[in-house]
PDB file of N, CA and C in Angstrom:
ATOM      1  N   UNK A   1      26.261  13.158 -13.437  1.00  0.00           N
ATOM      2  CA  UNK A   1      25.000  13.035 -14.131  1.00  0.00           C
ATOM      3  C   UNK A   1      24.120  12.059 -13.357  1.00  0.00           C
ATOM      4  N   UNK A   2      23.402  12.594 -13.182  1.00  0.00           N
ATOM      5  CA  UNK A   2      22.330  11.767 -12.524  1.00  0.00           C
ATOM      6  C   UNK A   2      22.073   9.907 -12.915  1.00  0.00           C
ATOM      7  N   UNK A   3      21.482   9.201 -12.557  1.00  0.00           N
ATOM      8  CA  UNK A   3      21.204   7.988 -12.734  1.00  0.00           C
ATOM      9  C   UNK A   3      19.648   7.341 -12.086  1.00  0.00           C
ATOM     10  N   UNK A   4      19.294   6.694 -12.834  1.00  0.00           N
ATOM     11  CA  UNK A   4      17.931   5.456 -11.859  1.00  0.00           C
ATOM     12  C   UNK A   4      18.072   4.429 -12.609  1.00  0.00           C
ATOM     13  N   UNK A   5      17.333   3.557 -11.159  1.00  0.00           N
ATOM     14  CA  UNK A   5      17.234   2.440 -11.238  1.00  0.00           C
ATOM     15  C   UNK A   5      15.877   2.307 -11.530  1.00  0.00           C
ATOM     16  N   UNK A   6      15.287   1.263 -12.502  1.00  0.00           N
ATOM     17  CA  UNK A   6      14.130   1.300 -12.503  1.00  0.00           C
ATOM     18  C   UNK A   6      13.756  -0.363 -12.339  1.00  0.00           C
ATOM     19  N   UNK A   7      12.876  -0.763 -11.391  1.00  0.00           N
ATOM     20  CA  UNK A   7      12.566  -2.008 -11.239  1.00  0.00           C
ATOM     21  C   UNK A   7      10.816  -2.014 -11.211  1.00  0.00           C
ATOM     22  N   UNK A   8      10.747  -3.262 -12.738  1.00  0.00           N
ATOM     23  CA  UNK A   8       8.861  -3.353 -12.334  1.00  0.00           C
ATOM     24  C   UNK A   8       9.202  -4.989 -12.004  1.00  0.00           C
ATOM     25  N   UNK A   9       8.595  -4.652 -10.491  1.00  0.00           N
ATOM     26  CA  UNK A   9       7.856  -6.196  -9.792  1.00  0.00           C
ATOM     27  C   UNK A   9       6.804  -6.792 -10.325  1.00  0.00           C
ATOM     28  N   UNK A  10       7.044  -7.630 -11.135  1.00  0.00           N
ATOM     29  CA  UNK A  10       5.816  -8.525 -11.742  1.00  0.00           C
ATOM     30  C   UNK A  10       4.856  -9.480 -10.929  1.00  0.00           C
ATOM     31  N   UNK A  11       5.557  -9.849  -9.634  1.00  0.00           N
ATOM     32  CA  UNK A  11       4.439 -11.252  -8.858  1.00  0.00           C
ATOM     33  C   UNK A  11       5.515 -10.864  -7.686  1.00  0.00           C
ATOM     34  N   UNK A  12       4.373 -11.081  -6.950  1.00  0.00           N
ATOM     35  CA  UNK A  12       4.973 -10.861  -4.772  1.00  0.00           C
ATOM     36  C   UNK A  12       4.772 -12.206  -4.901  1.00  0.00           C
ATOM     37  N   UNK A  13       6.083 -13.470  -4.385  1.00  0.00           N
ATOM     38  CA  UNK A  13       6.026 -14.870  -3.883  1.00  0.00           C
ATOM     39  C   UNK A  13       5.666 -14.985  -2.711  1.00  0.00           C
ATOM     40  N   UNK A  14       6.441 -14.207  -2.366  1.00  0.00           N
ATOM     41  CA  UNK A  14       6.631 -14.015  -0.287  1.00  0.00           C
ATOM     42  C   UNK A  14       6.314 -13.204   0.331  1.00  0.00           C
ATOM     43  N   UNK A  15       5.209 -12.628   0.437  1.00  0.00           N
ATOM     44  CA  UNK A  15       5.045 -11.257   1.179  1.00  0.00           C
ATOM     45  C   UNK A  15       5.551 -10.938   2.410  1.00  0.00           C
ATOM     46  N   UNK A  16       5.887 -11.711   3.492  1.00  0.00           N
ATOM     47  CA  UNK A  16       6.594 -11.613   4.415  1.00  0.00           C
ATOM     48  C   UNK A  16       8.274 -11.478   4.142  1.00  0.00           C
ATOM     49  N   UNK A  17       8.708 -12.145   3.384  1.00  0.00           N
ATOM     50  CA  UNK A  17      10.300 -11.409   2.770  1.00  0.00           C
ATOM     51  C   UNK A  17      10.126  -9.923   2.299  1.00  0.00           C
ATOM     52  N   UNK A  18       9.145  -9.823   1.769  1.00  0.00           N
ATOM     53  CA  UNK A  18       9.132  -8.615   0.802  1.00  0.00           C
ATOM     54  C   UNK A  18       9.417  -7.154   1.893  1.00  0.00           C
ATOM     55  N   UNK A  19       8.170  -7.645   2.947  1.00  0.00           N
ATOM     56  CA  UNK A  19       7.941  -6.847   4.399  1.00  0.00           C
ATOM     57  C   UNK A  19       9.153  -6.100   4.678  1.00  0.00           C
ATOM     58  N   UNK A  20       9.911  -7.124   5.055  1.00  0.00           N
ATOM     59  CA  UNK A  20      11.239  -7.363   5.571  1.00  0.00           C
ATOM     60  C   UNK A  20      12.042  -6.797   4.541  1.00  0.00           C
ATOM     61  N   UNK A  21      12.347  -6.691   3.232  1.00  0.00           N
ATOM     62  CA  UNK A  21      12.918  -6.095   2.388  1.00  0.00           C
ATOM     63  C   UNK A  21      12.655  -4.790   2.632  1.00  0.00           C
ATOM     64  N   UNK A  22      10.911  -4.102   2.880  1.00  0.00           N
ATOM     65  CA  UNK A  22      10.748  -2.803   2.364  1.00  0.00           C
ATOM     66  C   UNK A  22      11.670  -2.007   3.981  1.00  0.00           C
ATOM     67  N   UNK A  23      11.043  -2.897   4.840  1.00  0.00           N
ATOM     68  CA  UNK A  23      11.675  -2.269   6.328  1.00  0.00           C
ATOM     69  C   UNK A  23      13.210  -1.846   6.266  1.00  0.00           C
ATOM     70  N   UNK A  24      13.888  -2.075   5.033  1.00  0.00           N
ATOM     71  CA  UNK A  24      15.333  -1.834   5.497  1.00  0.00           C
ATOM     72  C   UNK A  24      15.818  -1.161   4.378  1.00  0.00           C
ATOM     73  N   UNK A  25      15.459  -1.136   3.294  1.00  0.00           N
ATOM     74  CA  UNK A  25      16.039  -0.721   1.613  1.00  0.00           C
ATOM     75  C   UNK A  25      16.113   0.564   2.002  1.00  0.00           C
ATOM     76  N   UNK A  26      15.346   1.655   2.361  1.00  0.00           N
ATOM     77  CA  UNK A  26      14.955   2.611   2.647  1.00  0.00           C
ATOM     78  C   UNK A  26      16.241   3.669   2.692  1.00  0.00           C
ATOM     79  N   UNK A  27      16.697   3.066   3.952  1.00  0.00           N
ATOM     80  CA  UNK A  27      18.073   3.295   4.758  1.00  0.00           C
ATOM     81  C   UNK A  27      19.104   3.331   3.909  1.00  0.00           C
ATOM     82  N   UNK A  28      19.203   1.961   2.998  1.00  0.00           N
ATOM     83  CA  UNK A  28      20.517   1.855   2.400  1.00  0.00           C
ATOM     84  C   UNK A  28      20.107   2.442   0.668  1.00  0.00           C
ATOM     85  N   UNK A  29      19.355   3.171   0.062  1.00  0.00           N
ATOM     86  CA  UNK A  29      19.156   4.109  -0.578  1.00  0.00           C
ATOM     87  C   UNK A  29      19.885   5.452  -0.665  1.00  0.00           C
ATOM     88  N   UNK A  30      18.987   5.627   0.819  1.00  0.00           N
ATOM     89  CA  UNK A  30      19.550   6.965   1.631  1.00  0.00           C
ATOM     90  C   UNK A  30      21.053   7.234   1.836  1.00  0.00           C
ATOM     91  N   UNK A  31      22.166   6.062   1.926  1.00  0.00           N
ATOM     92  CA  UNK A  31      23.168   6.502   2.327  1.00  0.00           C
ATOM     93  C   UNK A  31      24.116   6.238   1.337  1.00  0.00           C
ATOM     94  N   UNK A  32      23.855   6.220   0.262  1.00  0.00           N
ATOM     95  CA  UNK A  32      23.911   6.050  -1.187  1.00  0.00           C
ATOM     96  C   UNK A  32      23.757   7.386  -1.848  1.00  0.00           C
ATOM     97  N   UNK A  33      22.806   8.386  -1.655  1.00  0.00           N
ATOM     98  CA  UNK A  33      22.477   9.385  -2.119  1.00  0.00           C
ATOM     99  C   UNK A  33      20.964   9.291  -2.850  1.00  0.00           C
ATOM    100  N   UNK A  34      20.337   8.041  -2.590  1.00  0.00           N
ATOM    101  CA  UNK A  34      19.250   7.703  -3.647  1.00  0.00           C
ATOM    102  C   UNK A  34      18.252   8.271  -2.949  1.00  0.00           C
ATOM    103  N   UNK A  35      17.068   8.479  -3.960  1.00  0.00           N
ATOM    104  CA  UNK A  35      15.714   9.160  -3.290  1.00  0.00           C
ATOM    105  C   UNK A  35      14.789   8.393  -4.609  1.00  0.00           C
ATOM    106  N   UNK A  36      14.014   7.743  -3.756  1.00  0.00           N
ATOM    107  CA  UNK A  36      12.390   7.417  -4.874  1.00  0.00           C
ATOM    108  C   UNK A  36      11.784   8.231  -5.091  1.00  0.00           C
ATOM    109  N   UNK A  37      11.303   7.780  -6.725  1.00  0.00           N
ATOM    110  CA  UNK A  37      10.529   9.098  -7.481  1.00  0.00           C
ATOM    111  C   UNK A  37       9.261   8.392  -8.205  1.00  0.00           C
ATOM    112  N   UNK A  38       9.361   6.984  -7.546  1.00  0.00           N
ATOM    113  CA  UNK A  38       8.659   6.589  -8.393  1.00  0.00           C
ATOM    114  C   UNK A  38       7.538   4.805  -7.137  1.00  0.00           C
ATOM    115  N   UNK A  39       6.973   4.717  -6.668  1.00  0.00           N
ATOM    116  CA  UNK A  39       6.642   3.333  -5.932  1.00  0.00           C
ATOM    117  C   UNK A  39       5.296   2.717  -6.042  1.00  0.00           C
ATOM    118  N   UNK A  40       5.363   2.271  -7.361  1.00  0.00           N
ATOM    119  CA  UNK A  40       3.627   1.712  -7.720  1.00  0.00           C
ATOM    120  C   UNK A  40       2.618   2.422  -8.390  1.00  0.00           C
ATOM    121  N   UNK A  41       1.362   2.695  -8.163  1.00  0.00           N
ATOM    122  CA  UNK A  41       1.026   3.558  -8.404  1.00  0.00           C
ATOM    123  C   UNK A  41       0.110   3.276 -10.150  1.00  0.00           C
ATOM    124  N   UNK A  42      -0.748   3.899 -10.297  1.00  0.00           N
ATOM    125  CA  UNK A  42      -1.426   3.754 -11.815  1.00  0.00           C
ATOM    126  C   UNK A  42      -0.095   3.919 -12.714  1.00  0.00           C
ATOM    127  N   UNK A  43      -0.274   2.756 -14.030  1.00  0.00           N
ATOM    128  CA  UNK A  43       0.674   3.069 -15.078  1.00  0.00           C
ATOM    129  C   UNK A  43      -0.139   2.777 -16.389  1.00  0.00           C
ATOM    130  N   UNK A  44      -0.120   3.226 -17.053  1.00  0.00           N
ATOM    131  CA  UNK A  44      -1.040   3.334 -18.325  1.00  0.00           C
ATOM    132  C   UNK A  44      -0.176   3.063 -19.598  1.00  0.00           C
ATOM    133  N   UNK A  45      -0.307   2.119 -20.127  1.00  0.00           N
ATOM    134  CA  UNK A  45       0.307   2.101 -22.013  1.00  0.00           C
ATOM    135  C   UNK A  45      -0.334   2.656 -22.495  1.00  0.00           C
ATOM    136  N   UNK A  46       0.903   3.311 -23.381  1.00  0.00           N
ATOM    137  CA  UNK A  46       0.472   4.155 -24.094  1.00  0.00           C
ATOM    138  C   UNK A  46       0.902   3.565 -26.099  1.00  0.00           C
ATOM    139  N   UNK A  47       2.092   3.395 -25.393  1.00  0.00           N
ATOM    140  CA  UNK A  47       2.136   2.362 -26.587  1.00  0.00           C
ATOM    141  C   UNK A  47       2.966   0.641 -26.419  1.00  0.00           C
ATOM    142  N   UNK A  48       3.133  -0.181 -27.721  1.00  0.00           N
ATOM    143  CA  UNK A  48       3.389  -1.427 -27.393  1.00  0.00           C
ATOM    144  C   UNK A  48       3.087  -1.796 -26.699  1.00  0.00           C
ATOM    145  N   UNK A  49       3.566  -3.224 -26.035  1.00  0.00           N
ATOM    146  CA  UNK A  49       3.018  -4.374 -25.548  1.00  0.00           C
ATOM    147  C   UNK A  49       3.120  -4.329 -23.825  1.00  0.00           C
ATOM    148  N   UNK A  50       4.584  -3.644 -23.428  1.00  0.00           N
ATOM    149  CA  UNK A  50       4.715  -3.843 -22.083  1.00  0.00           C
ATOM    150  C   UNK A  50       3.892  -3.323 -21.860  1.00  0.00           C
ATOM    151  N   UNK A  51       3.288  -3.699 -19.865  1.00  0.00           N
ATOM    152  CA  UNK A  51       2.414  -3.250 -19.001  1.00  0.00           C
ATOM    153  C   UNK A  51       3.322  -3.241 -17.754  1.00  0.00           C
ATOM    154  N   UNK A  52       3.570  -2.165 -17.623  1.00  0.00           N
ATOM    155  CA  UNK A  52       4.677  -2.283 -16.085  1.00  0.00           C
ATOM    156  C   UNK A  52       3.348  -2.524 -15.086  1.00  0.00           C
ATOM    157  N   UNK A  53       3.722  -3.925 -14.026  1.00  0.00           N
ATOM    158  CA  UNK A  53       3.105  -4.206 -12.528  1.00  0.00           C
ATOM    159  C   UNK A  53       3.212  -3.408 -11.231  1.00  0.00           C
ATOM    160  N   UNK A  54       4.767  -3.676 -11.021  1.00  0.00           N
ATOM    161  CA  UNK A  54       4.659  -2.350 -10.137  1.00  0.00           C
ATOM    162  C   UNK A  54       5.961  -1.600  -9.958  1.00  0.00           C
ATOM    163  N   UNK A  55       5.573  -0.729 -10.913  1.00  0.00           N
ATOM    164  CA  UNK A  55       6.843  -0.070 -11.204  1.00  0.00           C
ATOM    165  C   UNK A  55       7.495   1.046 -10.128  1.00  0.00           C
ATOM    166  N   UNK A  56       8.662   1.020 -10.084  1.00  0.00           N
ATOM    167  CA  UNK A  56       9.821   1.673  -8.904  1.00  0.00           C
ATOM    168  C   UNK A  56      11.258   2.322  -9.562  1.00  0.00           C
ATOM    169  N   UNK A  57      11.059   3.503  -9.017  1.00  0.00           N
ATOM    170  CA  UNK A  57      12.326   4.285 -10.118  1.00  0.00           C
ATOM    171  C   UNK A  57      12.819   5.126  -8.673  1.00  0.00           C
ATOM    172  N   UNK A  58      13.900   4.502  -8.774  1.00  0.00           N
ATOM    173  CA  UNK A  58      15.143   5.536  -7.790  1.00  0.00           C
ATOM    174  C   UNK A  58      16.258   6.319  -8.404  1.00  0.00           C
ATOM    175  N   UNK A  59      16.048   7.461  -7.891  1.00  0.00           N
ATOM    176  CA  UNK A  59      17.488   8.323  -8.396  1.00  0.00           C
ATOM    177  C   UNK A  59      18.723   8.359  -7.528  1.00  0.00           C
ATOM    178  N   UNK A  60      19.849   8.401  -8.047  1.00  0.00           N
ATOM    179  CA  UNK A  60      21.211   8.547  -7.615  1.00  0.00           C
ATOM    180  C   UNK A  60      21.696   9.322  -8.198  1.00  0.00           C
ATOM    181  N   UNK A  61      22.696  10.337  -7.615  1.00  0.00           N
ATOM    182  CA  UNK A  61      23.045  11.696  -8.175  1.00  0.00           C
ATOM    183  C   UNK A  61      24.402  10.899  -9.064  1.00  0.00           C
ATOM    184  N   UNK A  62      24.693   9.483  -9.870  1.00  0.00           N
ATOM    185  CA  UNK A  62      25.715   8.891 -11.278  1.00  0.00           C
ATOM    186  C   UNK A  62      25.303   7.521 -11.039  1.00  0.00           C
ATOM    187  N   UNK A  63      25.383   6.768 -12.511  1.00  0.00           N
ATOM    188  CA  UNK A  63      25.708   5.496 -12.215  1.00  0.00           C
ATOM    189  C   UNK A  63      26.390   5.230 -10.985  1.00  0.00           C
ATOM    190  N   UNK A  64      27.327   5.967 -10.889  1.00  0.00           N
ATOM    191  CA  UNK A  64      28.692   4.653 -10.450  1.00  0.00           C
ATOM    192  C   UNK A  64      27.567   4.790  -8.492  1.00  0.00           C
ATOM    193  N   UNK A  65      27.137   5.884  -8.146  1.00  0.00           N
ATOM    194  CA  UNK A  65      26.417   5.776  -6.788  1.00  0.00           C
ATOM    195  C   UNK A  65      25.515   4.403  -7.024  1.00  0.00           C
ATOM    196  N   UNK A  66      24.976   4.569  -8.085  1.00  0.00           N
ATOM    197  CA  UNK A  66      23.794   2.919  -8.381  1.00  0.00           C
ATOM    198  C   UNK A  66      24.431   1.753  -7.884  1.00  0.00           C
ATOM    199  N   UNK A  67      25.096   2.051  -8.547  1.00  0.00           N
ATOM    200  CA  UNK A  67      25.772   0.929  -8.418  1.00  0.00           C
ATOM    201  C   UNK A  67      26.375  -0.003  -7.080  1.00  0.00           C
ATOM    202  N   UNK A  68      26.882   1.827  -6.477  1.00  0.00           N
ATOM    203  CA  UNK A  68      27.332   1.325  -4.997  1.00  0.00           C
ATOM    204  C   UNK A  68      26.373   0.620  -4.235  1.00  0.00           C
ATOM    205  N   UNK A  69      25.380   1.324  -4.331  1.00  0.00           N
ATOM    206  CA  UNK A  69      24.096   1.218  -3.432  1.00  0.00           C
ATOM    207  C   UNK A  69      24.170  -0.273  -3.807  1.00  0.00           C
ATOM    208  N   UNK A  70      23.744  -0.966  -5.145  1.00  0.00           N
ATOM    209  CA  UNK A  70      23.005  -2.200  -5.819  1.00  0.00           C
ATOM    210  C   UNK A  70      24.194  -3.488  -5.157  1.00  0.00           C
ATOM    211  N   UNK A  71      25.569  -2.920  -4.840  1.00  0.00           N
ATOM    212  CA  UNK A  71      26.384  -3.833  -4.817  1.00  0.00           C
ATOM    213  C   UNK A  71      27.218  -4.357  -3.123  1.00  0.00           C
ATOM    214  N   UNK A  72      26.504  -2.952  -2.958  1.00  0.00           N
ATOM    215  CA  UNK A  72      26.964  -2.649  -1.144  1.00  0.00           C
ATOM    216  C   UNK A  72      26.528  -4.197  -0.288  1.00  0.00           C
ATOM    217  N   UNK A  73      27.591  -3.977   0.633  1.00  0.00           N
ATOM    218  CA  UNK A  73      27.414  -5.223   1.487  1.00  0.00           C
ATOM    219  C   UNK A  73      26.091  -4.740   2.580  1.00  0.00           C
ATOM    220  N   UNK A  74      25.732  -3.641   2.903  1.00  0.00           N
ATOM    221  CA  UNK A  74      24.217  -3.010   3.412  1.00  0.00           C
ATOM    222  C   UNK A  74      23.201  -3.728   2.632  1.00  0.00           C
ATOM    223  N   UNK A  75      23.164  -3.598   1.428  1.00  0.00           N
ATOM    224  CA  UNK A  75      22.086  -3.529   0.443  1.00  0.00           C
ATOM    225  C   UNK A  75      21.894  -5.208  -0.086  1.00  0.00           C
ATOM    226  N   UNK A  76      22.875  -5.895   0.116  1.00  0.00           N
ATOM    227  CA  UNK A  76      23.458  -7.328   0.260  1.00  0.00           C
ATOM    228  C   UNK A  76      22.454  -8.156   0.226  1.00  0.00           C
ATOM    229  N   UNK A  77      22.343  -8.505   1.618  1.00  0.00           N
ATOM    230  CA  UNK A  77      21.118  -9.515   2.071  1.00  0.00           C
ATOM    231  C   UNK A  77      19.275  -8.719   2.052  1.00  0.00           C
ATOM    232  N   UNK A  78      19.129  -7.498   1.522  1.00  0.00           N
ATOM    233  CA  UNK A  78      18.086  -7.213   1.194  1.00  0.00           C
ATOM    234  C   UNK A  78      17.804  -7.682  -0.297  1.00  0.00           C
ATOM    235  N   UNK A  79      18.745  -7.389  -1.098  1.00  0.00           N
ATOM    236  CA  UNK A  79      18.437  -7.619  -2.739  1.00  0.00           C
ATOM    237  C   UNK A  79      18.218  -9.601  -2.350  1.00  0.00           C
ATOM    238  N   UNK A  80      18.597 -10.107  -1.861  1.00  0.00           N
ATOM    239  CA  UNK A  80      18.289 -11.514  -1.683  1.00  0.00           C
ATOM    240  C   UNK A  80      17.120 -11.407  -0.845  1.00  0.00           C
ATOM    241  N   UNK A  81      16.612 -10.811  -0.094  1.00  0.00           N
ATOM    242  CA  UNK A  81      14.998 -10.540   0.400  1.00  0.00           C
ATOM    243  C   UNK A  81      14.311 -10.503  -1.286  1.00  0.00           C
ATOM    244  N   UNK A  82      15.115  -9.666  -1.461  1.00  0.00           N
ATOM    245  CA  UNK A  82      13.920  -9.031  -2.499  1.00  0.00           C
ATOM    246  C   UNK A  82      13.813  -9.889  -3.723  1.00  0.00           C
ATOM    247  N   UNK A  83      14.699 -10.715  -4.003  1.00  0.00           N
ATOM    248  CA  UNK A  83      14.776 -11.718  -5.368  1.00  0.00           C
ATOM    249  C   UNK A  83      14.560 -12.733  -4.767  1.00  0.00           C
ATOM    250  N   UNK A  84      14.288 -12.663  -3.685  1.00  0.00           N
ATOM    251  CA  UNK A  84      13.178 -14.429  -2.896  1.00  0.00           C
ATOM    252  C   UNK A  84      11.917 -13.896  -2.878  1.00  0.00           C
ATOM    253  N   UNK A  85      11.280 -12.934  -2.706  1.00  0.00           N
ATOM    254  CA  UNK A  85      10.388 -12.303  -2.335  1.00  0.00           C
ATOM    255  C   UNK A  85       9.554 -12.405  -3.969  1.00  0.00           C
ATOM    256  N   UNK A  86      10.387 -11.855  -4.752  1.00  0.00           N
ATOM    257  CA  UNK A  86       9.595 -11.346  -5.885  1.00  0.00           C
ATOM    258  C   UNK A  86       9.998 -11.851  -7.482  1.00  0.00           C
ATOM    259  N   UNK A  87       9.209 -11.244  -8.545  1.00  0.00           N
ATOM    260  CA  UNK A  87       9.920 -11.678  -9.540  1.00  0.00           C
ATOM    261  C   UNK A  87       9.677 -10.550 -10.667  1.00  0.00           C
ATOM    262  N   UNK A  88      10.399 -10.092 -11.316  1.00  0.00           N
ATOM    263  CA  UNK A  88      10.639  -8.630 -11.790  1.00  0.00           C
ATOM    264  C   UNK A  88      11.902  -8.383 -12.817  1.00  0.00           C
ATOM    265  N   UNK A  89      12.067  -7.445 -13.281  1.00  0.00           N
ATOM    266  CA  UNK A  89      13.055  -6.860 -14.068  1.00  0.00           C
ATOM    267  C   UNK A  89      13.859  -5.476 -13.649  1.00  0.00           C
ATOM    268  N   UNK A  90      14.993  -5.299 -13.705  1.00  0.00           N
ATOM    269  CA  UNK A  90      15.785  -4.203 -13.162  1.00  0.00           C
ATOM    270  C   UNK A  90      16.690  -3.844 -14.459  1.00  0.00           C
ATOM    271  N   UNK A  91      16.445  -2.426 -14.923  1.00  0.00           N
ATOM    272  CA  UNK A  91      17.717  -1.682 -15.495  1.00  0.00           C
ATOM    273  C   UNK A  91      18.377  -0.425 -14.762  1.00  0.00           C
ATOM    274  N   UNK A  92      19.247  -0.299 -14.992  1.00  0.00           N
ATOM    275  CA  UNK A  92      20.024   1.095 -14.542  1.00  0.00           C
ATOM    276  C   UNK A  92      20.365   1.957 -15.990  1.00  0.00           C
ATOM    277  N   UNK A  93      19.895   3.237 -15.320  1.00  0.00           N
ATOM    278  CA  UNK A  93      20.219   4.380 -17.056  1.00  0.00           C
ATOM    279  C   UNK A  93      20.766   5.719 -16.182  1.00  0.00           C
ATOM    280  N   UNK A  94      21.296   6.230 -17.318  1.00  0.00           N
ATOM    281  CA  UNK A  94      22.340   7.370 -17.254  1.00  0.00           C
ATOM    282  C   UNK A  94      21.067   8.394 -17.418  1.00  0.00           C
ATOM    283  N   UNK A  95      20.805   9.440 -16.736  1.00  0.00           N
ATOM    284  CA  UNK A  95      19.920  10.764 -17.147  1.00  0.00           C
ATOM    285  C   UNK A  95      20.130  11.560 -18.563  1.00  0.00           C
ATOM    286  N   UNK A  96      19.945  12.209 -19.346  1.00  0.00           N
ATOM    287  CA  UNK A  96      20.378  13.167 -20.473  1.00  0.00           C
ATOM    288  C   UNK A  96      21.555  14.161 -19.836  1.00  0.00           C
ATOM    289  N   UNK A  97      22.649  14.168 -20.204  1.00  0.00           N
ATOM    290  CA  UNK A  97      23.392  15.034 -19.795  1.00  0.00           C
ATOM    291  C   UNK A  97      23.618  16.641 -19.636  1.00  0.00           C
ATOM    292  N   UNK A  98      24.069  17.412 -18.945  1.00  0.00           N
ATOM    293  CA  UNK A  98      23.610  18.128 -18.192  1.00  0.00           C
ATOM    294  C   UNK A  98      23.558  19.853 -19.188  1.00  0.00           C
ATOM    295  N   UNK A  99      24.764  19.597 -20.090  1.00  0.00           N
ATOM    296  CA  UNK A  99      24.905  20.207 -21.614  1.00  0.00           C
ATOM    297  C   UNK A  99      23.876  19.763 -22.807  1.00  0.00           C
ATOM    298  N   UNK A 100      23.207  19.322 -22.520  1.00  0.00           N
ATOM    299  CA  UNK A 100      21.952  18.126 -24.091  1.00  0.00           C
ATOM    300  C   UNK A 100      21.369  19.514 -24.418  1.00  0.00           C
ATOM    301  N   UNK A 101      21.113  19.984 -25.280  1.00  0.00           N
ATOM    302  CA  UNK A 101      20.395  20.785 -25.707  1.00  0.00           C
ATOM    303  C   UNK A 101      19.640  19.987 -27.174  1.00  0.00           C
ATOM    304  N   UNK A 102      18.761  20.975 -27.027  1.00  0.00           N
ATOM    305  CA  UNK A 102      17.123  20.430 -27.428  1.00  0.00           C
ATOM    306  C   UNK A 102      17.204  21.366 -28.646  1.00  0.00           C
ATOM    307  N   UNK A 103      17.040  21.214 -30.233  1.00  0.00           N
ATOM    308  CA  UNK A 103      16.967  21.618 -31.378  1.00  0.00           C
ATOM    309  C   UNK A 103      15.327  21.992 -31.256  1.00  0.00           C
ATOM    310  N   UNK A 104      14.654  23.152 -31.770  1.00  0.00           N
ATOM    311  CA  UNK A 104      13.580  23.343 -31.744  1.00  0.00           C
ATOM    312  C   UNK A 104      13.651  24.297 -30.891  1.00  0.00           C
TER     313      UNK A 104
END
């Protein structure tokens, strides 16, 4: 079952870490199975309070790939680029499963 990660970056500290973060994440996505579906871009409320900044949603064909990717010794010293760099929120979610059927 599919999986994403979804991270909204609230404030760039370091833009030169960040640089350096985007130059390499890319790669270690890719060899993970992950593909972005999602990098900034207009976001509009529609309802409640949140306002995502700059929101980023990657897919991985299961958790447990997220995970690899999030925990990999590749992906390592970038997530420390990227949590010097920035300041933000990250969840990981499971897709609707692949049997879900829809009443209606």
């Amino acid at each position: 079952m599919a999986a994403y990660c979804f991270f909204d970056v609230r404030e760039v500290t370091d833009p030169v870490k960040l640089d350096q973060y985007k130059n390499g994440v890319l790669a270690t996505v890719q060899q993970h199975g992950g593909r972005y579906l999602l990098l900034g871009g207009q976001c509009d409320r529609v309802e409640g309070t949140w306002q995502p900044v700059t929101p980023v949603l990657i897919q991985f064909p299961s958790l447990e790939q997220a995970y690899k990717w999030y925990n990999s010794e590749a992906y390592k010293p970038l997530k420390a680029l990227r949590l010097a760099a920035t300041s933000g929120d990250a969840v990981f979610m499971e897709s609707v499963p692949s049997d879900f059927v829809r009443d209606g």
